[in-house]
C-alpha atoms as a PDB file:
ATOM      1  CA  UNK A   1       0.000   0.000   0.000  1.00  0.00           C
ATOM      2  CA  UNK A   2       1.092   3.660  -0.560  1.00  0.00           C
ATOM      3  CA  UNK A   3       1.652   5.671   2.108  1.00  0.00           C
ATOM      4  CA  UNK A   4      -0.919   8.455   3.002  1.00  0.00           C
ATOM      5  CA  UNK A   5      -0.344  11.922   3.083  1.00  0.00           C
ATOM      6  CA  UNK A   6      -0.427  13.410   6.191  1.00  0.00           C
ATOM      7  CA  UNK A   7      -3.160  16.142   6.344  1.00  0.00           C
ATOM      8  CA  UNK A   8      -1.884  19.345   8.642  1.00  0.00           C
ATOM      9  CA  UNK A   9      -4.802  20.132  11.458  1.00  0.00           C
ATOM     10  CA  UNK A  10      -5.899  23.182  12.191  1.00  0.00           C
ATOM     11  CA  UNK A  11      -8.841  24.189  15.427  1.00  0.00           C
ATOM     12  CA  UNK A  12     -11.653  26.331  15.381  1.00  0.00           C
ATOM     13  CA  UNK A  13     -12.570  27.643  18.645  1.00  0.00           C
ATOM     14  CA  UNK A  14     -16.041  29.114  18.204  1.00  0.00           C
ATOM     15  CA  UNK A  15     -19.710  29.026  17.458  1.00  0.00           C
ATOM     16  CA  UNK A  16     -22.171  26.689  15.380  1.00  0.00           C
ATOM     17  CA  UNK A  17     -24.391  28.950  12.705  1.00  0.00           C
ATOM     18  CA  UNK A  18     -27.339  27.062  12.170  1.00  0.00           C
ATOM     19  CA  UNK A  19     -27.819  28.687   9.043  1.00  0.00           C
ATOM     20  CA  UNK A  20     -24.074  27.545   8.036  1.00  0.00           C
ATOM     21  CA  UNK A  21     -22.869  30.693   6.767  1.00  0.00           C
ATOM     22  CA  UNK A  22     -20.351  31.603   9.174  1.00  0.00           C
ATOM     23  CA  UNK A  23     -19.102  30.061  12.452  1.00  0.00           C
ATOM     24  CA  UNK A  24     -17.492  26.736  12.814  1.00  0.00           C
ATOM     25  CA  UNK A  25     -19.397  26.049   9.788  1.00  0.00           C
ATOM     26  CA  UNK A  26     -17.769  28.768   8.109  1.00  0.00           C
ATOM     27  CA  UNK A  27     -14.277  27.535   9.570  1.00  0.00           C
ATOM     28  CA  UNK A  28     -14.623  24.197   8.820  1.00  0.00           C
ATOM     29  CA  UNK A  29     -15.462  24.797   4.814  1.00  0.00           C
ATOM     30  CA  UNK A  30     -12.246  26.847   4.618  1.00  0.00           C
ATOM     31  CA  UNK A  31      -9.796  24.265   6.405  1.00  0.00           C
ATOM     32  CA  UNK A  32     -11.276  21.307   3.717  1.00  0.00           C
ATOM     33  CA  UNK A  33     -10.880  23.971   1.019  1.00  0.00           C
ATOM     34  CA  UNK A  34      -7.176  24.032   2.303  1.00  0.00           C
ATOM     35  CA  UNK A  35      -6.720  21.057   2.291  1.00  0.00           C
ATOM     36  CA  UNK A  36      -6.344  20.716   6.292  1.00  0.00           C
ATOM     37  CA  UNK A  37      -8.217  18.387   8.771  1.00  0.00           C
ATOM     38  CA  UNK A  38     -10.385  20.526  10.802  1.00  0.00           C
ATOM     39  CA  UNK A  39     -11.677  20.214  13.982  1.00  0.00           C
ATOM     40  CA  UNK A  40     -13.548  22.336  16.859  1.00  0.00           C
ATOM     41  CA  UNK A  41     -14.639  23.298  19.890  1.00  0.00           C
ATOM     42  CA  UNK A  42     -17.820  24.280  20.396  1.00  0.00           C
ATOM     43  CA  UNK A  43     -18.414  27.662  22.266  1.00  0.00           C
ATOM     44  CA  UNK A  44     -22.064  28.537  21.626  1.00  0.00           C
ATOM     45  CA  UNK A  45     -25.090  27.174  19.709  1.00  0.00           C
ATOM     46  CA  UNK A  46     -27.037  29.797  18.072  1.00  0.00           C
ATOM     47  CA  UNK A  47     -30.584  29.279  16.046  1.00  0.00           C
ATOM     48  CA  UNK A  48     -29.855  31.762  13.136  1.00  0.00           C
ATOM     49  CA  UNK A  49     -29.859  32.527   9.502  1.00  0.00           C
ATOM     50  CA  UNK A  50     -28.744  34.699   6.929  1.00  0.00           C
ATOM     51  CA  UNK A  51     -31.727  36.917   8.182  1.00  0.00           C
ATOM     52  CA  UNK A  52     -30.197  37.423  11.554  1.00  0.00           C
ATOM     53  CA  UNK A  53     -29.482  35.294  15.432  1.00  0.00           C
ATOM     54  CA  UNK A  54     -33.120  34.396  17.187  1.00  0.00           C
ATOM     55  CA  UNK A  55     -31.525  32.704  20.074  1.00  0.00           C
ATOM     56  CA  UNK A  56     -28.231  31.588  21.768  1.00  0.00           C
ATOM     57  CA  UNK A  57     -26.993  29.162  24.347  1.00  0.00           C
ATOM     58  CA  UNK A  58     -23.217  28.990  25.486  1.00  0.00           C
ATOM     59  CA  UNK A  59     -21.422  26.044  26.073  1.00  0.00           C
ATOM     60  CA  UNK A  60     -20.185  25.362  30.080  1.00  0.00           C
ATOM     61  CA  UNK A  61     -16.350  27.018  29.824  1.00  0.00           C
ATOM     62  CA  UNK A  62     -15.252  23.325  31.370  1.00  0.00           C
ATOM     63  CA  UNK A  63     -16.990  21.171  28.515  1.00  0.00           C
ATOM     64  CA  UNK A  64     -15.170  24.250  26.167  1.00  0.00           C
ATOM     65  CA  UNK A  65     -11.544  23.201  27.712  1.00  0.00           C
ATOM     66  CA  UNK A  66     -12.053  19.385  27.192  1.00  0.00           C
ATOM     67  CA  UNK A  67     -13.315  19.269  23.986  1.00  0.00           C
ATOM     68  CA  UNK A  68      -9.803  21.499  23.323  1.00  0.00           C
ATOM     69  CA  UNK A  69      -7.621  19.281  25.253  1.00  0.00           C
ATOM     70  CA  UNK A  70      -9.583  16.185  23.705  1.00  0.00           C
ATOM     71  CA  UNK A  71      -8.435  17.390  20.108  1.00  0.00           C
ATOM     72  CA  UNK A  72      -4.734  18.395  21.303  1.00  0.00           C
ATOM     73  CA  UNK A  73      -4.628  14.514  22.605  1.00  0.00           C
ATOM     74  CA  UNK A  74      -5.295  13.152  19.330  1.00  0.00           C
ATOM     75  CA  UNK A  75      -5.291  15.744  16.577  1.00  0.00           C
ATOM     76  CA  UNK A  76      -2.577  18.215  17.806  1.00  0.00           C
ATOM     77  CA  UNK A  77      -3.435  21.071  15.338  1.00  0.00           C
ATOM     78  CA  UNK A  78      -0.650  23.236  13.882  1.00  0.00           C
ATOM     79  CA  UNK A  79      -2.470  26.224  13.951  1.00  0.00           C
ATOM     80  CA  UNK A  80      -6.119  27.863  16.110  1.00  0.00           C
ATOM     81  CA  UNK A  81      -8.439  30.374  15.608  1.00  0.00           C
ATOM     82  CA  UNK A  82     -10.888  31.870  17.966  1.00  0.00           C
ATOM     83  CA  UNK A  83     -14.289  32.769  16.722  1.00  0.00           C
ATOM     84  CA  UNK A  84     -17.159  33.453  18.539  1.00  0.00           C
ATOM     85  CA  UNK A  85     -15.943  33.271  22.323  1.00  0.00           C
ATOM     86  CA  UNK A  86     -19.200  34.942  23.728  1.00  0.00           C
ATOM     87  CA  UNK A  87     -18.336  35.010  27.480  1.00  0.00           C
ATOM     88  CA  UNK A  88     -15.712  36.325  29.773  1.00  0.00           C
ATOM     89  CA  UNK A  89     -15.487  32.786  31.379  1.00  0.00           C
ATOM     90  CA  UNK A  90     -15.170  30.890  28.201  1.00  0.00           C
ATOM     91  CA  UNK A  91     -12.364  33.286  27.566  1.00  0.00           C
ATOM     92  CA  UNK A  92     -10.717  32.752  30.507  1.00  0.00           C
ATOM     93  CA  UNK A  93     -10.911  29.351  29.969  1.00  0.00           C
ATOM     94  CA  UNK A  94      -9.265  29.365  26.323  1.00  0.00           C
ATOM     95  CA  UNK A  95      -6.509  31.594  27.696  1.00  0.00           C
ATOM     96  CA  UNK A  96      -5.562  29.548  30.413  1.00  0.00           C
ATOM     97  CA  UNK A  97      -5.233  26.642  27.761  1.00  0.00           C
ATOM     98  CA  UNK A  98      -3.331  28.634  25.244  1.00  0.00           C
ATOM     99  CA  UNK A  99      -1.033  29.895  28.746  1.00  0.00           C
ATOM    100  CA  UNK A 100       1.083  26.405  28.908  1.00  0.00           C
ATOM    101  CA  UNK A 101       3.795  25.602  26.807  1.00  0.00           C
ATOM    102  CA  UNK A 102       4.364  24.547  23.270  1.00  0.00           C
ATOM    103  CA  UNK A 103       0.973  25.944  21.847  1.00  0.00           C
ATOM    104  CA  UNK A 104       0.732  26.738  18.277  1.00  0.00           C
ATOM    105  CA  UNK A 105      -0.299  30.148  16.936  1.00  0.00           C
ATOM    106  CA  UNK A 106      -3.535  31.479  17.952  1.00  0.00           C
ATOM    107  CA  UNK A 107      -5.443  33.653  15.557  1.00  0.00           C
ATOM    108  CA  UNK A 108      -7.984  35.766  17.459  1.00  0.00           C
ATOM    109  CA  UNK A 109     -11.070  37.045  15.757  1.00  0.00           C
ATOM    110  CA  UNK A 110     -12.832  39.202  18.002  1.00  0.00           C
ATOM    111  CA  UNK A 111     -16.327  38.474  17.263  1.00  0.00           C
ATOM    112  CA  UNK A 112     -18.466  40.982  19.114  1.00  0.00           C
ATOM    113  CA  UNK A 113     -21.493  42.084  16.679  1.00  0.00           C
ATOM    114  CA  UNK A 114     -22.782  39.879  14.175  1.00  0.00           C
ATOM    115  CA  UNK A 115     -23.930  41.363  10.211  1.00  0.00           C
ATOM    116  CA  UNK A 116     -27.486  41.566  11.621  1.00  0.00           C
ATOM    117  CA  UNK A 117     -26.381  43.943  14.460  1.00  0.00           C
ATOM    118  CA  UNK A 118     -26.765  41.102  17.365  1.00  0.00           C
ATOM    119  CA  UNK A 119     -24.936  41.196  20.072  1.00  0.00           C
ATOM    120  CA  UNK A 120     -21.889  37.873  20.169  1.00  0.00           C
ATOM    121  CA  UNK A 121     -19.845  38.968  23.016  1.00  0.00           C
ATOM    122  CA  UNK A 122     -21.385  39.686  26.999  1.00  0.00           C
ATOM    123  CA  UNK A 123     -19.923  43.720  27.350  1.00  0.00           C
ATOM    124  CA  UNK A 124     -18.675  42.223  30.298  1.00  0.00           C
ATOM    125  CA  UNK A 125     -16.219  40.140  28.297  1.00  0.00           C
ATOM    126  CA  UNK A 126     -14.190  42.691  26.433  1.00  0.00           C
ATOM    127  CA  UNK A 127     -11.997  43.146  29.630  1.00  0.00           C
ATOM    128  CA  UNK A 128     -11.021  39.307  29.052  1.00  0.00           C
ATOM    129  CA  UNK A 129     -10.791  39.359  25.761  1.00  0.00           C
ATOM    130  CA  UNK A 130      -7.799  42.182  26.018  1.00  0.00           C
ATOM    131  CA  UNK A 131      -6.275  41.227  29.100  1.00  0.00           C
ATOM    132  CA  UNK A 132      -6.250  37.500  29.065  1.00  0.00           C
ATOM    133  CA  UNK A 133      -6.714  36.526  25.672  1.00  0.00           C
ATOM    134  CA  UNK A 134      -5.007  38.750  22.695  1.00  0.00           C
ATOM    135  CA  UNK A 135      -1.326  38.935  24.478  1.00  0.00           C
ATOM    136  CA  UNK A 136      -1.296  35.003  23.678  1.00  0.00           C
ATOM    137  CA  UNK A 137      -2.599  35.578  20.327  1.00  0.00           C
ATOM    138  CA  UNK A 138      -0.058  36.034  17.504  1.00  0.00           C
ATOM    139  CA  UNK A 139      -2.900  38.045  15.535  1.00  0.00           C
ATOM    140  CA  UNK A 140      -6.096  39.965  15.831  1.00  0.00           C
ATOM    141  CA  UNK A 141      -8.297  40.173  13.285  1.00  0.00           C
ATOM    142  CA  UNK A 142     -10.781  42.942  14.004  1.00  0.00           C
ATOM    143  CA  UNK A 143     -13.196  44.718  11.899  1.00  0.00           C
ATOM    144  CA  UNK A 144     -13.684  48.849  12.538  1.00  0.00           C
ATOM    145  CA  UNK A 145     -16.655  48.465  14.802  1.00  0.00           C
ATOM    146  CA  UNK A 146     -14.514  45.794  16.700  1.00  0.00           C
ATOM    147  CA  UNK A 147     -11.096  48.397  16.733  1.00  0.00           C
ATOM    148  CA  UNK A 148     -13.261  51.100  18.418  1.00  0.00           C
ATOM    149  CA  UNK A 149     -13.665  49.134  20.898  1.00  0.00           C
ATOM    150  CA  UNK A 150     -10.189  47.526  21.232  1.00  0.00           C
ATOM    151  CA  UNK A 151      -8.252  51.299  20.668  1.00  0.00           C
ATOM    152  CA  UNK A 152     -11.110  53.407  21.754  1.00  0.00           C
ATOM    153  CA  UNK A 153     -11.739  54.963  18.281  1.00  0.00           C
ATOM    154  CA  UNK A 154     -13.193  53.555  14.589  1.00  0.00           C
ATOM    155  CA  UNK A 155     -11.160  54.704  12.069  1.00  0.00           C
ATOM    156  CA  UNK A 156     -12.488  56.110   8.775  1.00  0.00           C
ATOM    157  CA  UNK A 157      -9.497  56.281   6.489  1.00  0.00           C
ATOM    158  CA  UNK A 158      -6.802  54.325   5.381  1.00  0.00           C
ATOM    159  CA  UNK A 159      -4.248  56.171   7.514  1.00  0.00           C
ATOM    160  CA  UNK A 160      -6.428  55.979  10.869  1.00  0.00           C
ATOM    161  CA  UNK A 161      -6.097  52.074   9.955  1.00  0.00           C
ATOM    162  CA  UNK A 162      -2.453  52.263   9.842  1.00  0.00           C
ATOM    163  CA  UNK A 163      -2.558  53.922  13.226  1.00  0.00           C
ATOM    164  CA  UNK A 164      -4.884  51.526  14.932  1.00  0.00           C
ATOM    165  CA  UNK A 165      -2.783  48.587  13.653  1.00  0.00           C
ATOM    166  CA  UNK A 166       0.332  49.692  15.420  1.00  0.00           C
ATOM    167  CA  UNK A 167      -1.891  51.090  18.906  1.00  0.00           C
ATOM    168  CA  UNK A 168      -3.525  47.356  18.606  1.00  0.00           C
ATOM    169  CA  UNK A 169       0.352  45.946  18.795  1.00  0.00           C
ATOM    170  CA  UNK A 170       1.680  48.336  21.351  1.00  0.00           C
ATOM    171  CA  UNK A 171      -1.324  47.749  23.852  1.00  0.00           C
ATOM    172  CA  UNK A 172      -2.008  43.941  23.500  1.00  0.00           C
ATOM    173  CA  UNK A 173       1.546  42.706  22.194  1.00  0.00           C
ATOM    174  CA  UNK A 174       0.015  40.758  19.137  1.00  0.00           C
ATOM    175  CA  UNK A 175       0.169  41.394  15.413  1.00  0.00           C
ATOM    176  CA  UNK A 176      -3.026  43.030  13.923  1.00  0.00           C
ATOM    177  CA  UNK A 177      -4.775  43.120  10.793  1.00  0.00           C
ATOM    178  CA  UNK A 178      -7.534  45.658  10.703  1.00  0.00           C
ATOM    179  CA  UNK A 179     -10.430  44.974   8.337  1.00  0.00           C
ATOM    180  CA  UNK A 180     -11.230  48.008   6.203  1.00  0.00           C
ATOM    181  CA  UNK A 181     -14.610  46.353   4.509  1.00  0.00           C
ATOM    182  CA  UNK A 182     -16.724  48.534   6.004  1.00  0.00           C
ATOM    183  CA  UNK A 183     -15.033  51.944   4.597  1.00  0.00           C
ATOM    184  CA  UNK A 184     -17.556  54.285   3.282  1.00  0.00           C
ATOM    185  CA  UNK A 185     -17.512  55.349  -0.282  1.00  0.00           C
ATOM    186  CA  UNK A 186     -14.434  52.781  -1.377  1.00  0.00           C
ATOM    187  CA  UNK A 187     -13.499  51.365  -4.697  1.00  0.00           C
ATOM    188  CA  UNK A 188     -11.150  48.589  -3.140  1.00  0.00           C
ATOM    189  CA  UNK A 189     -11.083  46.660   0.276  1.00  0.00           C
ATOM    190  CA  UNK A 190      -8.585  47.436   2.045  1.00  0.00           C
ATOM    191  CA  UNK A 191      -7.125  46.160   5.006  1.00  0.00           C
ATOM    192  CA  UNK A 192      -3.860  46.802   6.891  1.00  0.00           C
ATOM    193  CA  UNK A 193      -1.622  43.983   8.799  1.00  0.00           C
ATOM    194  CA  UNK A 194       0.927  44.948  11.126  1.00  0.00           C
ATOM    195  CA  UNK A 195       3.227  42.758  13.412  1.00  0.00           C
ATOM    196  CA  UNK A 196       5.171  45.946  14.750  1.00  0.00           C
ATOM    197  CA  UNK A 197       8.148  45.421  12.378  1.00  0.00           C
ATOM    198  CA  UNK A 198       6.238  44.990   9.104  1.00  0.00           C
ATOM    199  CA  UNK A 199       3.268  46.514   7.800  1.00  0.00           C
ATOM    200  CA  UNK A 200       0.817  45.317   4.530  1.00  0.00           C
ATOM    201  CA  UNK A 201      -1.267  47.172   2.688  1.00  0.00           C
ATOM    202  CA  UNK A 202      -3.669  44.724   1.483  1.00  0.00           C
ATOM    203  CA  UNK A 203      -6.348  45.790  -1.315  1.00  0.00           C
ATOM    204  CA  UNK A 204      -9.042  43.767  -3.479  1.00  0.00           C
ATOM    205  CA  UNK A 205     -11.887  45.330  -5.394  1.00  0.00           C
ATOM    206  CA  UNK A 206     -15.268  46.096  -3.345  1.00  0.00           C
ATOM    207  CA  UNK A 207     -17.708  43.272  -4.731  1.00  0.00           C
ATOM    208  CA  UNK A 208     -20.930  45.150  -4.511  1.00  0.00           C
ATOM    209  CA  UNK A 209     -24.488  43.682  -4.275  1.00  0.00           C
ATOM    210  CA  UNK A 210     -23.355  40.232  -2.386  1.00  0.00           C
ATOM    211  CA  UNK A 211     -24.145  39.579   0.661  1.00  0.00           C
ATOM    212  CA  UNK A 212     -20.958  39.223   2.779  1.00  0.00           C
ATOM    213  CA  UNK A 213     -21.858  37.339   5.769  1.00  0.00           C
ATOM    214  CA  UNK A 214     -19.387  34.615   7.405  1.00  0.00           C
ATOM    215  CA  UNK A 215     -16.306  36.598   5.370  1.00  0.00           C
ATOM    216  CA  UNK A 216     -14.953  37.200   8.560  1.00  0.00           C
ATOM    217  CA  UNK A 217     -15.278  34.026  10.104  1.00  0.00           C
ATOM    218  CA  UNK A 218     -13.784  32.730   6.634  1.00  0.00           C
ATOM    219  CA  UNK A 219     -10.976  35.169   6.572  1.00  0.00           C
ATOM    220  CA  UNK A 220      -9.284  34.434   9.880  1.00  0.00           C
ATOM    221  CA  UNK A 221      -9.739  30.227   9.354  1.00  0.00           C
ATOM    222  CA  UNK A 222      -7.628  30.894   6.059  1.00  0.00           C
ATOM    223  CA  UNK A 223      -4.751  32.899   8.029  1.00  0.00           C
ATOM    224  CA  UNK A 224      -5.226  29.773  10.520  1.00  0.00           C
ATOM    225  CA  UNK A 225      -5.023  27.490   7.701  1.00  0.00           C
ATOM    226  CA  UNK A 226      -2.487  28.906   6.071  1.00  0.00           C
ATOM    227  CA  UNK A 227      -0.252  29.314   9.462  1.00  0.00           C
ATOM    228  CA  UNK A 228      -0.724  25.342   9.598  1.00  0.00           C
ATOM    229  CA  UNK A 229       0.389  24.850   5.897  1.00  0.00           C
ATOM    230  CA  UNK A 230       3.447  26.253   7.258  1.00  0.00           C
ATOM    231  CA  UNK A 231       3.259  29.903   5.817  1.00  0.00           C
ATOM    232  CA  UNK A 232       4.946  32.841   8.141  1.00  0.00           C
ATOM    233  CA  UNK A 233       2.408  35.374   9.094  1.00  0.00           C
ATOM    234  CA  UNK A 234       2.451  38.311   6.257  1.00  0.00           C
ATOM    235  CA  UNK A 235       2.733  35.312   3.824  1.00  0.00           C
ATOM    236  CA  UNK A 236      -0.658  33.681   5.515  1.00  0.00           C
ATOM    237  CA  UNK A 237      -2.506  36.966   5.795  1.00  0.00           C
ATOM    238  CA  UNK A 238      -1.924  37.648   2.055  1.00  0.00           C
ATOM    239  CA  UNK A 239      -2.887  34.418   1.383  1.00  0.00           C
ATOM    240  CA  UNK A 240      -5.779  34.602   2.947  1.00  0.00           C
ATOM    241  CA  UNK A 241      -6.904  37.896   1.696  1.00  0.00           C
ATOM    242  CA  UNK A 242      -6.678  36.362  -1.943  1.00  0.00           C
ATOM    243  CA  UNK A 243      -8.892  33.902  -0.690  1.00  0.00           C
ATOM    244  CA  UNK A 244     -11.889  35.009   1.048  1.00  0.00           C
ATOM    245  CA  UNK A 245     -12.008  38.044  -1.904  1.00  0.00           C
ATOM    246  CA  UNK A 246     -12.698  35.160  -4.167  1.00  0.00           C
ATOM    247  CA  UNK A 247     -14.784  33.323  -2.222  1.00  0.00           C
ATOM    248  CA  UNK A 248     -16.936  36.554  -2.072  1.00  0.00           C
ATOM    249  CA  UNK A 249     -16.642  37.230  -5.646  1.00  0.00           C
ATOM    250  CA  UNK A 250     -17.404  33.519  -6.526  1.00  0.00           C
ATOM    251  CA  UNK A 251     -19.971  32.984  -4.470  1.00  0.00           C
ATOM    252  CA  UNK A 252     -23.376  31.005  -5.028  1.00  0.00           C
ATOM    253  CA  UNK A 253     -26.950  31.051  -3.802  1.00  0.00           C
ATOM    254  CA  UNK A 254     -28.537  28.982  -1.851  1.00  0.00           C
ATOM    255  CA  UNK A 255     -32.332  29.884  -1.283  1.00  0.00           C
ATOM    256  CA  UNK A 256     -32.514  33.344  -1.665  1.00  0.00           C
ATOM    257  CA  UNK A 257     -29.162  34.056   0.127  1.00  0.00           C
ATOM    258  CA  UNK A 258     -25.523  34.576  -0.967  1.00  0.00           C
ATOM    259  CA  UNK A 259     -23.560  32.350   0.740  1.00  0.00           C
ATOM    260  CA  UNK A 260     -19.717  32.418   0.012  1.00  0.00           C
ATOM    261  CA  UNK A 261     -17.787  29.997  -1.990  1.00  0.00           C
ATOM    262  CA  UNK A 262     -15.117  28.202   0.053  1.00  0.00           C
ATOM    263  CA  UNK A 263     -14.292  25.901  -2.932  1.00  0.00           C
ATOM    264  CA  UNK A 264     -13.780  28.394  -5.406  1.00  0.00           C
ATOM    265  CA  UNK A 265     -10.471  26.903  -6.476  1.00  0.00           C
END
């Protein structure tokens, strides 16, 4: 017999999407795409769809840690991303994990809002999320309603993205890449990475009239992905940024809803 490739593993810490847009569904899609095993822990079960979240449970933070050490036991994963963490003791809980030794890089979306305007993260969780959480990330992945709240103001140009970038690295010692998407009145998406020795100016034309959501969710599992592949950082953010623009500009419909194409290649 021939011998089998070995398939690198990646983790998706985060929450199920009923609807299968974005989440761990989202995640998932984009590992296989990769060509990665995926796997996940579970941090909330929401009922939603592509209209918007009608209800939400979250997983006990202890049943959270086991399902990560159960995957570490078996499937060590060369690369994580956090997703929808929801709570500050489901945070905790993931940091103190990601605290011991040998872990592999942690990509930290900071899911707060979803596209439909509900509410992902308790406000009494952002104080984890910054203290406990991002310093043992190696990247943050916010959007501009998501760097308000990590730097205190949403930028509206390209510059003010530049500057949030390097205030995200000086205050929470990780890498960021600030998602410019949601610029008014722009001809390309732009988005700015910065590990506080390099900086990217990443840009892709605005695909207009498509409905965008789980592109975040999609964007940080290919940085993940590509992290496990055994890219460095810039080289897995640009990656990934050619990535989830096609699977946006590819994408397909399924009902009446957009729904991105993972598989676009």
């Amino acid at each position: 017999m021939a011998k089998r490739a070995q398939l690198p593993i990646a983790l998706t810490i985060a929450g199920s999407d009923s609807g299968g847009g974005a989440g761990i569904q989202a995640d998932l899609k984009t590992f296989a795409a990769l060509g990665l095993h995926g796997t996940s822990a579970l941090t909330c079960i929401t009922a939603q769809n592509p209209r918007g979240v009608r209800g939400l449970q979250a997983i006990r933070p202890a049943l959270v840690t086991a399902q990560i050490e159960a995957v570490f036991a078996a499937l060590p994963p060369a690369a994580v991303k956090t997703g929808m963490l929801y709570s500050a003791a489901i945070i905790r809980a993931v940091a103190a994990f990601f605290s011991g030794r040998n872990r592999p890089p942690l990509v930290v979306d900071p899911v707060m809002v979803a596209t439909s305007g509900a509410p992902l993260l308790k406000a009494n969780a952002v104080q984890a999320l910054t203290r406990e959480l991002l310093p043992r990330a190696v990247l943050a992945t916010p959007n501009l309603d998501e760097t308000a709240i990590l730097v205190g103001t949403q930028p509206t140009t390209v510059e003010a993205m530049r500057a949030a970038a390097r205030e995200v690295v000086r205050r929470y010692g990780c890498a960021a890449l600030i998602k410019g998407g949601h610029l008014r009145g722009g001809r390309t998406a732009v988005d700015i990475f910065n590990d506080g020795e390099q900086e990217l100016l990443l840009e892709a034309p605005v695909v207009r009239g498509i409905g965008t959501h789980g592109t975040g969710c999609t964007y940080s599992a290919a940085i993940a992905g590509e992290l496990a592949r055994g890219r460095t950082l810039p080289e897995a953010v640009a990656a990934a940024k050619q990535f989830v623009t096609q699977a946006i500009a590819q994408s397909q419909r399924a009902a009446r809803h957009d729904v991105l194409n993972s598989f676009w290649r």
